[in-house]
N, C-alpha and C. Protein backbone atom coordinates (compact mmCIF):
# COMPACT_ATOMS: atom_id res chain seq x y z
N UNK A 1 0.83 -1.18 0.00
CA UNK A 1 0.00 0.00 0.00
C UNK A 1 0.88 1.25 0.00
N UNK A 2 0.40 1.98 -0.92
CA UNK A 2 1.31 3.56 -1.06
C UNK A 2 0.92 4.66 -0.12
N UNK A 3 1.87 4.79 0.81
CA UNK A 3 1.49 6.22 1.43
C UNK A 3 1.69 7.40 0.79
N UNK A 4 0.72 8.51 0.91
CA UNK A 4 1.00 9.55 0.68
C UNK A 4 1.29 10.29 1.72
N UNK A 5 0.91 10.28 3.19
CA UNK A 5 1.73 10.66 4.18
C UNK A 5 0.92 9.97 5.82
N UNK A 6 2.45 10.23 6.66
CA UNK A 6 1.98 9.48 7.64
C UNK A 6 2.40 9.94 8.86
N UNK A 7 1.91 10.49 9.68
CA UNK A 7 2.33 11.59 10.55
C UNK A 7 1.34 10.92 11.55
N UNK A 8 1.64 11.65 12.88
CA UNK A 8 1.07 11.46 14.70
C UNK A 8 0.51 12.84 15.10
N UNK A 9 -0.43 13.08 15.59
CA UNK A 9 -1.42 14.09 16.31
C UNK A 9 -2.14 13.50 17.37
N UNK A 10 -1.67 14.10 18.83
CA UNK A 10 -2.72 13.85 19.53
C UNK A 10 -4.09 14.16 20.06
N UNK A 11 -4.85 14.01 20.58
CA UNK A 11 -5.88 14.47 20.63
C UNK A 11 -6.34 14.35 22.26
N UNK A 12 -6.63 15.49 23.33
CA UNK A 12 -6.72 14.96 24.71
C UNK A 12 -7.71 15.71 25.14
N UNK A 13 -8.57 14.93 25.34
CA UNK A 13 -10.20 15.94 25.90
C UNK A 13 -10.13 15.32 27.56
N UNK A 14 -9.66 15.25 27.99
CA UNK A 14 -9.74 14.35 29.30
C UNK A 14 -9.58 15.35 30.26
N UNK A 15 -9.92 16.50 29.92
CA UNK A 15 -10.06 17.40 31.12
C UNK A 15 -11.90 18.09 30.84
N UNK A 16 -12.50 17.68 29.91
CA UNK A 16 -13.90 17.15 29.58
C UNK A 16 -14.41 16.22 30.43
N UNK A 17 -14.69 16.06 31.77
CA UNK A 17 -15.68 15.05 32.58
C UNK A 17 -16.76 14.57 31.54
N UNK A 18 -17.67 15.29 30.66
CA UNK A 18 -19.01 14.70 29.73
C UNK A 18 -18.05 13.56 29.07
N UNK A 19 -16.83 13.46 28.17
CA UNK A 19 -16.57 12.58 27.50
C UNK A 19 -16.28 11.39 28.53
N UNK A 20 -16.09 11.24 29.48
CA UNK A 20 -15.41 10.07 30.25
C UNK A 20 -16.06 9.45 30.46
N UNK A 21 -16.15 7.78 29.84
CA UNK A 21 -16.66 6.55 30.39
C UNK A 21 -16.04 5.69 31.02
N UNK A 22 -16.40 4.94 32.23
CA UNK A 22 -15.54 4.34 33.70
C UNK A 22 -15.74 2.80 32.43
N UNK A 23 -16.64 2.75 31.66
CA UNK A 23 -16.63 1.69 30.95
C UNK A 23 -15.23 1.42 30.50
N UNK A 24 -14.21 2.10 30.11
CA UNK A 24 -12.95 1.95 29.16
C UNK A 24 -11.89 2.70 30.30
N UNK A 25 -12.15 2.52 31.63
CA UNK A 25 -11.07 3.40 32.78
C UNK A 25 -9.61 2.49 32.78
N UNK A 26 -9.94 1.10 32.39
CA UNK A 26 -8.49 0.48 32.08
C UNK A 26 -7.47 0.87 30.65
N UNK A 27 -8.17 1.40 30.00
CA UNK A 27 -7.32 2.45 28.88
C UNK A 27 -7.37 3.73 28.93
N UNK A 28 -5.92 3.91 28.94
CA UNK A 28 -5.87 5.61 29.49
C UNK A 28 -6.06 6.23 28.16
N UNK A 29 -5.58 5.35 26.64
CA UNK A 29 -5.56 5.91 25.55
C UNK A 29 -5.53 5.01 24.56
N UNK A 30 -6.18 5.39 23.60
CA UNK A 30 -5.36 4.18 22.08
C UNK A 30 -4.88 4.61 21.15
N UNK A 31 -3.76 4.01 20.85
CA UNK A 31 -2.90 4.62 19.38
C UNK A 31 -3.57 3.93 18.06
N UNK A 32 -4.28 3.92 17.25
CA UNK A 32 -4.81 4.00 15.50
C UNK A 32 -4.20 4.21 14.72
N UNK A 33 -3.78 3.66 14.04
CA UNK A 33 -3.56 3.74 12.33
C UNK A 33 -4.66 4.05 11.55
N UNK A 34 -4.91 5.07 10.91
CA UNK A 34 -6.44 5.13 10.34
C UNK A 34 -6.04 5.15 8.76
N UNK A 35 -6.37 4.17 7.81
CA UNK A 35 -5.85 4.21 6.35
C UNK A 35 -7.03 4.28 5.84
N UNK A 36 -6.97 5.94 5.02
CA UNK A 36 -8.14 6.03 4.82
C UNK A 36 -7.67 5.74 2.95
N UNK A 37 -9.03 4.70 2.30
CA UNK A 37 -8.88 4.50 0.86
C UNK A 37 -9.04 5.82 -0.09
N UNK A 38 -8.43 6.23 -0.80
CA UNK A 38 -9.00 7.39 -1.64
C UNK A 38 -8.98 6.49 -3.01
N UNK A 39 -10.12 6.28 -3.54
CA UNK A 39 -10.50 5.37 -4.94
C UNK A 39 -9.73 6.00 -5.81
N UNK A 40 -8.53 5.22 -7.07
CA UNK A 40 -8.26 6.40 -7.70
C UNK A 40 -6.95 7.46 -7.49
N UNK A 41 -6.79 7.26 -6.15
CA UNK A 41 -5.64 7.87 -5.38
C UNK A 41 -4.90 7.09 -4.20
N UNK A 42 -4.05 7.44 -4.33
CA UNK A 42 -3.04 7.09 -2.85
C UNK A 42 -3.59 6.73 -1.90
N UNK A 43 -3.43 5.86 -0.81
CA UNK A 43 -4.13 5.86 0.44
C UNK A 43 -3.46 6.53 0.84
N UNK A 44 -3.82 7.13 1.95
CA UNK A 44 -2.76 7.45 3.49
C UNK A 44 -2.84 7.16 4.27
N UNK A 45 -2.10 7.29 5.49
CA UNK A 45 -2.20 6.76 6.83
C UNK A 45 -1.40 7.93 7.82
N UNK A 46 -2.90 7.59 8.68
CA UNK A 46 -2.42 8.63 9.84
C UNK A 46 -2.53 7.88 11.31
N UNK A 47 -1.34 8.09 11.86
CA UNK A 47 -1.38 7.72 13.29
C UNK A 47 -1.72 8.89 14.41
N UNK A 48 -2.68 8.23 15.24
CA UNK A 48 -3.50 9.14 16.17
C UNK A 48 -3.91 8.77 17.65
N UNK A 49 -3.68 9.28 18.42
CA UNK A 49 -3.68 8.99 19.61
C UNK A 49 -4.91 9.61 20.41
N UNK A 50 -5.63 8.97 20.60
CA UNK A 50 -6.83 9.80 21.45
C UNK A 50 -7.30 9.08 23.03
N UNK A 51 -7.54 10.31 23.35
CA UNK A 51 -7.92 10.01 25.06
C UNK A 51 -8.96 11.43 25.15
N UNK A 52 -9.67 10.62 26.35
CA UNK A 52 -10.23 9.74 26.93
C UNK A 52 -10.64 8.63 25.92
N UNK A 53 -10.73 7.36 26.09
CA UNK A 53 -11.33 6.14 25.57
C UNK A 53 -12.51 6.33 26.08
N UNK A 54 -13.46 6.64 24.75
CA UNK A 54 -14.94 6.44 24.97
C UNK A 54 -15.39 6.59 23.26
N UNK A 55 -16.16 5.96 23.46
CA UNK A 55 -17.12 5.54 22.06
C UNK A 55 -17.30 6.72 21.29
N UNK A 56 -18.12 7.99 21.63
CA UNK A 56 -18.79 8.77 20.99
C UNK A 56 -17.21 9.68 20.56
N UNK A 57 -16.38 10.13 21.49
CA UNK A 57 -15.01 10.92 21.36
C UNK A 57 -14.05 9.91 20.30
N UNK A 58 -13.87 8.80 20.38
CA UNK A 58 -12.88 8.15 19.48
C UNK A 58 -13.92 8.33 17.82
N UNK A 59 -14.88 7.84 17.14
CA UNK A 59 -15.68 8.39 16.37
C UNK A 59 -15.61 9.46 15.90
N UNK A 60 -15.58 10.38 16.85
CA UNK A 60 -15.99 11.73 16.37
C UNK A 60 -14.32 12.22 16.15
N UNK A 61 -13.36 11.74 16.42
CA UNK A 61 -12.10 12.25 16.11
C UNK A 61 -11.65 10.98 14.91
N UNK A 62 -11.87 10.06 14.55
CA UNK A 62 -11.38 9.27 13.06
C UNK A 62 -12.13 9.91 12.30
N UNK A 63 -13.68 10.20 12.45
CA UNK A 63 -14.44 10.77 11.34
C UNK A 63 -13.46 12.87 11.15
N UNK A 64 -13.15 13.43 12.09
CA UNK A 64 -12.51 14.25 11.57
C UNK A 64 -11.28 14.00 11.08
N UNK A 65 -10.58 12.97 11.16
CA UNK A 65 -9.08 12.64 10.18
C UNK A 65 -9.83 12.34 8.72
N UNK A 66 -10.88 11.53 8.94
CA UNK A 66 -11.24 11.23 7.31
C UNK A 66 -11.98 12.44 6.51
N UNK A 67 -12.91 13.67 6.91
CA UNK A 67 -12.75 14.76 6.83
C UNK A 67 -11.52 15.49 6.08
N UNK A 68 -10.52 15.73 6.83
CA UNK A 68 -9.47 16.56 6.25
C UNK A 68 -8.76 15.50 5.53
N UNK A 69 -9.08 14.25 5.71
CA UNK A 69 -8.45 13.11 4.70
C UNK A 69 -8.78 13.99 2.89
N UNK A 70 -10.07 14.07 2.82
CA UNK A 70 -10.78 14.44 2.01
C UNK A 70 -11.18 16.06 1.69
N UNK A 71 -10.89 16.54 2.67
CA UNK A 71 -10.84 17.89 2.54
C UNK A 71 -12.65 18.02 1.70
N UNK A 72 -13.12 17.45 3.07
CA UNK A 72 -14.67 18.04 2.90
C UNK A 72 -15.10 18.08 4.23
N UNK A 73 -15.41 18.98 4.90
CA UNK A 73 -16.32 18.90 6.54
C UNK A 73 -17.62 18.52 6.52
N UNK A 74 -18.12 17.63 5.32
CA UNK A 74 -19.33 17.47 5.09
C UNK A 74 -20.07 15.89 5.40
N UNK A 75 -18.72 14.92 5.55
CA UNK A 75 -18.18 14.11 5.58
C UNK A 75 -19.17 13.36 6.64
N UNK A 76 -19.70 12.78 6.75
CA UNK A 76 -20.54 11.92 8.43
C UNK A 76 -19.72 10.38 8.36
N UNK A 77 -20.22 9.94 9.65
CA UNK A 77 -20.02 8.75 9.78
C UNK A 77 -20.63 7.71 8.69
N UNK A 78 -21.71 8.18 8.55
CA UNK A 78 -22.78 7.54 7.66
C UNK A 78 -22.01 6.88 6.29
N UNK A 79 -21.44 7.46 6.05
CA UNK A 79 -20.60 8.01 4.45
C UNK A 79 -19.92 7.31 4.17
N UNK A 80 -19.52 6.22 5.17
CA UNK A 80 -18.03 5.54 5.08
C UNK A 80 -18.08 4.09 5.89
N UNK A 81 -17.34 3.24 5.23
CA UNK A 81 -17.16 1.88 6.16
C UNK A 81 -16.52 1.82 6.68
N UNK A 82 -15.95 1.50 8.33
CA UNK A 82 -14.97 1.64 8.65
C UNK A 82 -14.58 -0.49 9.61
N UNK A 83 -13.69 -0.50 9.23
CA UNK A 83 -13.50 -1.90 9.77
C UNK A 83 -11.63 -1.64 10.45
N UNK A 84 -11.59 -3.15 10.95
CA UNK A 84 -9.94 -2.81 12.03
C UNK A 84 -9.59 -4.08 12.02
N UNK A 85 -8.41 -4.27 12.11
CA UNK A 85 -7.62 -4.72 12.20
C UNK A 85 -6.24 -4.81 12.73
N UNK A 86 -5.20 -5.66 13.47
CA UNK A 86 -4.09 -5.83 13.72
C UNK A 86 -3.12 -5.58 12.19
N UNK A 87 -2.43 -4.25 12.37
CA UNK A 87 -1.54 -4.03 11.15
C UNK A 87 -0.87 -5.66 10.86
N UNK A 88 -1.17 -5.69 9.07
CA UNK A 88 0.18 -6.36 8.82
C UNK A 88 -0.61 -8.24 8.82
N UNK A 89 -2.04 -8.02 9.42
CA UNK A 89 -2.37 -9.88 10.10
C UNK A 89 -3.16 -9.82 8.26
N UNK A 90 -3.11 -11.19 8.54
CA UNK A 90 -3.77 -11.84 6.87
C UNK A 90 -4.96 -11.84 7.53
N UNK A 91 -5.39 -12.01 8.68
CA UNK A 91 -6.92 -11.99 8.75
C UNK A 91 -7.92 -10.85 8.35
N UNK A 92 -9.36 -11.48 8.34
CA UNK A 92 -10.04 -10.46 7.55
C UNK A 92 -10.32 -9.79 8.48
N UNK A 93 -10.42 -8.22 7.85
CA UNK A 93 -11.31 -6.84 9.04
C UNK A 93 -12.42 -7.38 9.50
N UNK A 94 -12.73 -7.03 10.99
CA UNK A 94 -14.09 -6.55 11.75
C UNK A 94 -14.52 -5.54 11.26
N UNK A 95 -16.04 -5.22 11.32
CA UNK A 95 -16.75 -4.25 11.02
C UNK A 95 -16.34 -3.66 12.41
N UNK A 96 -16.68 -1.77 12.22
CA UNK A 96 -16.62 -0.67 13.16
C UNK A 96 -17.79 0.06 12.97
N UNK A 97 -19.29 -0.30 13.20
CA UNK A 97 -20.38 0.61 13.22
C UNK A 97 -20.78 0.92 13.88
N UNK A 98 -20.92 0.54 15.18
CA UNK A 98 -21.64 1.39 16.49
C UNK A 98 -21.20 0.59 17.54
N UNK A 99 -21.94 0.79 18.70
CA UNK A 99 -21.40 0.46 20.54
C UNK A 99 -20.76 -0.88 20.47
N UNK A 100 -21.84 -1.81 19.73
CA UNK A 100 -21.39 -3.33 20.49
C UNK A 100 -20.37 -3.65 19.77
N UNK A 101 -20.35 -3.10 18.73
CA UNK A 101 -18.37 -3.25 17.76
C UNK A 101 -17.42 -2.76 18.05
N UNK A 102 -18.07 -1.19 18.92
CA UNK A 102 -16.55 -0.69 19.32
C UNK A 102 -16.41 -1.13 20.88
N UNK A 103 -17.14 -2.09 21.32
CA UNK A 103 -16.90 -2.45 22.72
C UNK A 103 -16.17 -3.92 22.05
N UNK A 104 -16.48 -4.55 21.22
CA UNK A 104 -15.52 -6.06 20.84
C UNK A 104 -13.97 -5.15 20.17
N UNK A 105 -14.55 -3.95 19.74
CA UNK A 105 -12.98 -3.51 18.96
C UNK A 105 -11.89 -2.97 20.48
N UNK A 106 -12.25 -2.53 21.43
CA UNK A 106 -11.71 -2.02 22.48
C UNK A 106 -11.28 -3.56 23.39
N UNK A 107 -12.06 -4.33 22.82
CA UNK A 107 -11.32 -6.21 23.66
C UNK A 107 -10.15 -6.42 22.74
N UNK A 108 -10.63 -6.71 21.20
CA UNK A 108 -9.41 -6.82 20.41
C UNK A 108 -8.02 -5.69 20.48
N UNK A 109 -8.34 -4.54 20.80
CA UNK A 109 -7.10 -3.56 21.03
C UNK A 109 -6.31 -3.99 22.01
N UNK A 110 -7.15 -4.37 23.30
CA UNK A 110 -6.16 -4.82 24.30
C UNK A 110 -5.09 -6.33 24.12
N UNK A 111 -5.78 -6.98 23.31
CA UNK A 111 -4.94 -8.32 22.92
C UNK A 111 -4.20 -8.06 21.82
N UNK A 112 -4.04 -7.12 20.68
CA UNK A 112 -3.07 -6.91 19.89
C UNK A 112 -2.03 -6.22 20.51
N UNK A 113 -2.38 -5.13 21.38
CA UNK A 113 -1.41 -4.46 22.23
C UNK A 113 -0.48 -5.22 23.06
N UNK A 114 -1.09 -6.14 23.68
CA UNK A 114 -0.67 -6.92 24.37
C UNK A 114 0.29 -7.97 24.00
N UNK A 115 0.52 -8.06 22.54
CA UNK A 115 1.45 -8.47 21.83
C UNK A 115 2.19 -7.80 20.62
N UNK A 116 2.37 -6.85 21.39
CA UNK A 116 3.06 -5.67 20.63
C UNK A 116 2.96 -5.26 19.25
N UNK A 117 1.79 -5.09 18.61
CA UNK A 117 1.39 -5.01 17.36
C UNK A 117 0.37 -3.62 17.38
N UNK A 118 -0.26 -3.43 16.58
CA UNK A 118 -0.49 -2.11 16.02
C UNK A 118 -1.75 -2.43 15.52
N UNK A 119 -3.00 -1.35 15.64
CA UNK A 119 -4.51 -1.86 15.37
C UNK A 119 -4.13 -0.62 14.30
N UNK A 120 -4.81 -1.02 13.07
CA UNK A 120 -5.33 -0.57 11.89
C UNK A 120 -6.83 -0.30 12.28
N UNK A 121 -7.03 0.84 11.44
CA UNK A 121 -8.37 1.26 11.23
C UNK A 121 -8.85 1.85 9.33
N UNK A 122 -9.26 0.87 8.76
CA UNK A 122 -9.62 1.41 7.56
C UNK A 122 -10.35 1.46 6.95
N UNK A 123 -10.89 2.83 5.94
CA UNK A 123 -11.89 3.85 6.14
C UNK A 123 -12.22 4.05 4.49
N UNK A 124 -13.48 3.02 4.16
CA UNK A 124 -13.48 3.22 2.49
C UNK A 124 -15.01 4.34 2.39
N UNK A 125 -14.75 5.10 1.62
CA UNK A 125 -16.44 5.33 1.36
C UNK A 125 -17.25 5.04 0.62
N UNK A 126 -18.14 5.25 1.02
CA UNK A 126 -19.39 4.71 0.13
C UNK A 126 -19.31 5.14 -1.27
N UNK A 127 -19.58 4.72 -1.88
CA UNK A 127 -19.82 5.16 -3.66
C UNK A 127 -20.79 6.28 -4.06
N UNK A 128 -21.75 6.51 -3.14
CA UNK A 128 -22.25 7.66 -3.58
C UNK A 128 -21.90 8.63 -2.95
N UNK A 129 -21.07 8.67 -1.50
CA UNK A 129 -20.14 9.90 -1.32
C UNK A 129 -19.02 9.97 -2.03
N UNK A 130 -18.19 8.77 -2.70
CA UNK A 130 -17.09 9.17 -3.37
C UNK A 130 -17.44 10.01 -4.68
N UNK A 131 -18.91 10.09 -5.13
CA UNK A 131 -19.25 10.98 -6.35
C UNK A 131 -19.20 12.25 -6.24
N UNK A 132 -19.60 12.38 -4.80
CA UNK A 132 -20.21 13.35 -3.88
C UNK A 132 -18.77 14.79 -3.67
N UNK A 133 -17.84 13.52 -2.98
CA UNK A 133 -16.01 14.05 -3.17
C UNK A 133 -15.77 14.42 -4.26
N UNK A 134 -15.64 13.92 -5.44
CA UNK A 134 -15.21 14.17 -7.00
C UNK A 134 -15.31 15.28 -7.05
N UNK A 135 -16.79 15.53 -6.95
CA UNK A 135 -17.46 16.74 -7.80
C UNK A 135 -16.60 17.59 -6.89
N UNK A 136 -16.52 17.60 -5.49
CA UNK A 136 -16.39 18.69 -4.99
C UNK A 136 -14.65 19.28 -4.64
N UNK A 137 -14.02 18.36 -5.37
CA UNK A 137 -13.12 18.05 -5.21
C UNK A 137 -12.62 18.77 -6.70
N UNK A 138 -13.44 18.64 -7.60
CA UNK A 138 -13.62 19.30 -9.50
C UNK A 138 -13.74 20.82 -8.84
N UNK A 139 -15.18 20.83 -8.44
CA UNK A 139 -15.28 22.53 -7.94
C UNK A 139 -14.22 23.08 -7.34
N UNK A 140 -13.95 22.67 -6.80
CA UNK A 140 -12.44 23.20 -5.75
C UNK A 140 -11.27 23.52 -6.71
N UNK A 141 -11.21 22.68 -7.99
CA UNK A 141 -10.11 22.83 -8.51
C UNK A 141 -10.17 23.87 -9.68
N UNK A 142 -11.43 23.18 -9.87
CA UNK A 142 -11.74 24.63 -10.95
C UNK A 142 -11.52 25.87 -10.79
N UNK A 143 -12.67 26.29 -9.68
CA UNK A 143 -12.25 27.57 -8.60
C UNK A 143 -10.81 28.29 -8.30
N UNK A 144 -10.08 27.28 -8.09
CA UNK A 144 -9.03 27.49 -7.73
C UNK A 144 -8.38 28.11 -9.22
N UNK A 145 -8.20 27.31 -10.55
CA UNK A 145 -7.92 27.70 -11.83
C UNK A 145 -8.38 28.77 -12.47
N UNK A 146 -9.60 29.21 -12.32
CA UNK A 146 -10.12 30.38 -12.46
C UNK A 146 -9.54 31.78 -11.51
N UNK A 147 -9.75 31.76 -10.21
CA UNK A 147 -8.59 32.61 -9.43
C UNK A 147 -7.82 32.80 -10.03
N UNK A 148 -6.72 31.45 -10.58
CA UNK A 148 -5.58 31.94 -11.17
C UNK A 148 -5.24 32.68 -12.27
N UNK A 149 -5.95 32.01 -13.49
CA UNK A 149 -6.33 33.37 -14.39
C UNK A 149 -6.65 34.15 -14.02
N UNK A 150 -7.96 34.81 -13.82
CA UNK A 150 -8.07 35.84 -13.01
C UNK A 150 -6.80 36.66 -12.77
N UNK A 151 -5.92 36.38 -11.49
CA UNK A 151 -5.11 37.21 -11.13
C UNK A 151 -3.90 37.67 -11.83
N UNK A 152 -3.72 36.54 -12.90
CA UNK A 152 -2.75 36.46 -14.15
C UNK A 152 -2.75 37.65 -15.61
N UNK A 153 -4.25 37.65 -15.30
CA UNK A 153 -4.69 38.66 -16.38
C UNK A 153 -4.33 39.70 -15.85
N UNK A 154 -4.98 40.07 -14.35
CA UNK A 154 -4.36 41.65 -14.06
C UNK A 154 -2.97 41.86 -13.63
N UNK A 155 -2.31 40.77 -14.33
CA UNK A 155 -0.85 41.18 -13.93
C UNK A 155 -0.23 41.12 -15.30
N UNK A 156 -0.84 41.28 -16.43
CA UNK A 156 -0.31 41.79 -17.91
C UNK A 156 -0.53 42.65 -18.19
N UNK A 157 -1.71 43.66 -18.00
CA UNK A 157 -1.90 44.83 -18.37
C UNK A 157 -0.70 45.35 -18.53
């Protein structure tokens, strides 16, 4: 798999009491690999560290990496499949869709960790948001090409 880049950001809301669940108090944090697919393009991969461990906060911070993955804030959970895995294992991904997956994905983290390996998280989208990206991804560029003329012209006069 081709990276196009792969960098660490942490993320620490744990001075937020609302995010804290005593459900996940034996993880102070989890480190992610999040490889998000771009159809067409490069994958990337970003490593990310987030704390507090709780359901709704870990979610809401992969769905903003896949966001600026894509450079759309328009982006939902909805939009995208997300499944996990132990980097690197031939076995097939678990699904990642809601509580009772990310409570079996938070059992599996502790046993890959526990043998010094690395949980993957990867992030394809749906086909009718990847149309959704294109276009907006065309507009953006267009926009951008037009500016440039634009500013090109008033610099011949």
């Amino acid at each position: 798999m081709d990276k196009e880049s792969d960098s660490t950001f942490e993320i620490d809301n744990s001075s937020s009491p609302e995010f804290f669940d005593d459900e996940y108090k034996d993880i102070e944090e989890i480190k992610l690999y999040i490889i998000v697919d771009k159809r067409g393009k490069k994958s990337s991969s970003k490593a990310l560290v987030i704390k507090p461990v709780e359901y709704t906060n870990v979610m809401e911070k992969i769905n903003a990496v896949v966001q600026k993955a894509f450079q759309n804030e328009n982006i939902k959970l909805s939009d995208y499949s997300m499944s996990y895995k132990a980097m690197n294992a031939r076995s097939p991904s678990s699904e990642l869709e809601d509580k009772c997956d990310f409570d079996e994905f938070i059992e599996d983290y502790k046993k890959v960790i526990a043998a010094n390996k690395k949980m993957a998280v990867m992030i394809e989208l749906e086909d009718s948001t990847n149309e959704k990206v294109k276009k907006t991804e065309k507009r953006s560029k267009v926009s951008d090409e037009s500016e440039l003329s634009t500013s090109e012209e008033g610099n011949v006069s």
